[in-house]
Protein backbone atom coordinates (compact mmCIF):
# COMPACT_ATOMS: atom_id res chain seq x y z
CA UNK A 1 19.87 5.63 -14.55
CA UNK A 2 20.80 1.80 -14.43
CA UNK A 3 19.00 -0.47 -16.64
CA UNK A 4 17.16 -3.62 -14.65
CA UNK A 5 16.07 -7.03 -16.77
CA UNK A 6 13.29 -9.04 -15.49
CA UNK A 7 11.66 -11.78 -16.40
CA UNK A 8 8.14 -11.75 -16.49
CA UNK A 9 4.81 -14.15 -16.39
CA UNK A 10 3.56 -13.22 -20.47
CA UNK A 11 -0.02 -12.15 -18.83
CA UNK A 12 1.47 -9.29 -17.13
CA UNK A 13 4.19 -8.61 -19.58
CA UNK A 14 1.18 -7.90 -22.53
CA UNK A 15 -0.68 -5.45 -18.98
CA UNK A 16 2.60 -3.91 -18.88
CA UNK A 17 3.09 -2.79 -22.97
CA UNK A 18 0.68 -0.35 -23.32
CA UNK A 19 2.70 1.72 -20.06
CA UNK A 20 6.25 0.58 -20.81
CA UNK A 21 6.93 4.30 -20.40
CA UNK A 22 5.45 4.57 -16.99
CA UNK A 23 7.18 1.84 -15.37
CA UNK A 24 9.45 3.39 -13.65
CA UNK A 25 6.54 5.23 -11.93
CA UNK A 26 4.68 2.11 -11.64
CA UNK A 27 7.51 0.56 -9.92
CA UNK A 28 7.97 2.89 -7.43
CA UNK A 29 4.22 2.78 -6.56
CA UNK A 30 4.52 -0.93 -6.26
CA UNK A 31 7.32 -0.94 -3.97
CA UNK A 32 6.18 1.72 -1.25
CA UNK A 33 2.69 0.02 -0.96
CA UNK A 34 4.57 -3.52 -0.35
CA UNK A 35 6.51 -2.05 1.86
CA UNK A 36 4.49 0.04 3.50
CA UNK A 37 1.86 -2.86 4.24
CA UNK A 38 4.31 -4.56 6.28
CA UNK A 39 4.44 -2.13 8.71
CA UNK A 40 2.45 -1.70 11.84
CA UNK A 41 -0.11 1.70 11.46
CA UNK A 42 0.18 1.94 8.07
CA UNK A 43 -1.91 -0.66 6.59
CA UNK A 44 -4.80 1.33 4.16
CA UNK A 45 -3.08 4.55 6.00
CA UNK A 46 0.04 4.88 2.62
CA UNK A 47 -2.77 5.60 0.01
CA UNK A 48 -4.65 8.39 2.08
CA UNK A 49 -1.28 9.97 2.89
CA UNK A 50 -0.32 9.66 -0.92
CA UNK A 51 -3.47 11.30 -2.04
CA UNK A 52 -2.75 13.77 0.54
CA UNK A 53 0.78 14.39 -0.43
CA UNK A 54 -0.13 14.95 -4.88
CA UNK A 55 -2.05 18.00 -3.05
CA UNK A 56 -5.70 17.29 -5.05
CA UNK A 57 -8.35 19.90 -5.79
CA UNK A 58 -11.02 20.76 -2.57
CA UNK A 59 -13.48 18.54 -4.86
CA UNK A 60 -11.35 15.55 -4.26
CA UNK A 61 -10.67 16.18 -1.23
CA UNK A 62 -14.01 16.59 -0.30
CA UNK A 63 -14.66 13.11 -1.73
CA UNK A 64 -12.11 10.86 -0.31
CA UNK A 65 -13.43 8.14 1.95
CA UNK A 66 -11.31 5.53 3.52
CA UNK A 67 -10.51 2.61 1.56
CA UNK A 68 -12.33 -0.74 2.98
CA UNK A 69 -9.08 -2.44 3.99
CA UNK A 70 -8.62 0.65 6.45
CA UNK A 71 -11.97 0.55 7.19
CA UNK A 72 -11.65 -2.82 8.41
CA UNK A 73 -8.48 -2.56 9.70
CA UNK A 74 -10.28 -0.19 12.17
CA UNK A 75 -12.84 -1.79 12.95
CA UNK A 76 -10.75 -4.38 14.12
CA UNK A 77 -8.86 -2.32 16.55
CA UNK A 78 -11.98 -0.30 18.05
CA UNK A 79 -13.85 -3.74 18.74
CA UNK A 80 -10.29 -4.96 20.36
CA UNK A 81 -10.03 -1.83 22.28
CA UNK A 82 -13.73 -2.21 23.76
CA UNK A 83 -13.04 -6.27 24.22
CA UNK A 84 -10.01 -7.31 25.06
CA UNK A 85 -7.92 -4.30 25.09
CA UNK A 86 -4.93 -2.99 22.61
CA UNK A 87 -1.42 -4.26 22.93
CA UNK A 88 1.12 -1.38 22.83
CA UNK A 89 1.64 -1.85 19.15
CA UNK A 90 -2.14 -1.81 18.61
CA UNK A 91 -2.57 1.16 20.63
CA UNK A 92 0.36 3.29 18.75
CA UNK A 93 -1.27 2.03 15.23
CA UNK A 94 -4.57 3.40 16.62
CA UNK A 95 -2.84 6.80 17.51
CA UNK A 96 -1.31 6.93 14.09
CA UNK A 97 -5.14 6.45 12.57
CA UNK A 98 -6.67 9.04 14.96
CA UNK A 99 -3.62 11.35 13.59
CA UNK A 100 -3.78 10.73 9.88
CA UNK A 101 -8.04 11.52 10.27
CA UNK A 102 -7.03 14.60 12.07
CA UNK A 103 -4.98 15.98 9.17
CA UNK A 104 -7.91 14.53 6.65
CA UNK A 105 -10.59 16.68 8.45
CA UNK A 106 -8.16 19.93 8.25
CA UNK A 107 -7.66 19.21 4.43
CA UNK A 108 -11.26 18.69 4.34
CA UNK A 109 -11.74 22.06 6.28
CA UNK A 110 -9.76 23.79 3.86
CA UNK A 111 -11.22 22.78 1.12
CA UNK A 112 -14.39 23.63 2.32
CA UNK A 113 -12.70 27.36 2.76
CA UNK A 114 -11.18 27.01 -0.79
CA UNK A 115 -14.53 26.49 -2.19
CA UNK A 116 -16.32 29.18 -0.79
C-alpha cells in the first residue's frame, strides 16, 4: 500500500473525518464515475452497471429506476434519432443503452423468479 498526501479545501476535509477509514473506497468510487463520465455510452449507464455488479437482493432489483441524468441523456438521443438523426457515436451509445436495459429486465426477471 503507498501512502498519498493531499491537500484539502477544510469544508471537505471536516465531510471526510467521520469516513477517514473508508477513503480508500471512497476514492475508488470517485475515480471510476469521473472517468467513466467522460466516455461516450456510459454517462448515468456506470451506476446501473455498479448496482448490477454488488449483485443486490430481487427487492432492489425490483426497485431500481434509471437515474435522471440517464433519463435525460436518453431522451436526448431518441428525440435526435426521430429529428435529425444519430451520428455513429450517438448511435453506438444508443446500442450500449438498449443493451444495459436488456440485462436490467433479465435481472428484473429473475428476481421476479427469486421471489416467487
Amino acid at each position: 500500500m503507498t501512502t498519498v498526501t493531499i491537500e484539502l479545501p477544510n469544508d471537505l476535509a471536516r465531510r471526510l473525518e467521520p469516513v477517514s477509514e473508508r477513503l480508500p473506497d471512497i476514492l475508488e468510487l470517485g475515480l471510476r464515475q469521473w472517468q467513466a463520465a467522460g466516455q461516450t455510452g456510459f454517462q448515468g449507464a456506470a451506476e446501473v452497471l455498479e448496482f448490477l455488479a454488488r449483485l443486490p437482493v430481487p427487492e432492489e432489483i425490483l426497485a431500481l429506476r434509471p437515474s435522471d441524468t440517464l433519463q435525460a441523456r436518453v431522451r436526448v438521443l431518441l428525440e435526435k434519432s426521430k429529428t435529425t438523426g444519430l451520428t455513429p457515436e450517438e448511435e453506438q451509445e444508443w446500442q450500449q443503452y438498449e443493451y444495459l436495459e436488456h440485462l436490467v429486465r433479465i435481472a428484473k426477471a429473475r428476481a421476479l423468479l427469486k421471489q416467487k
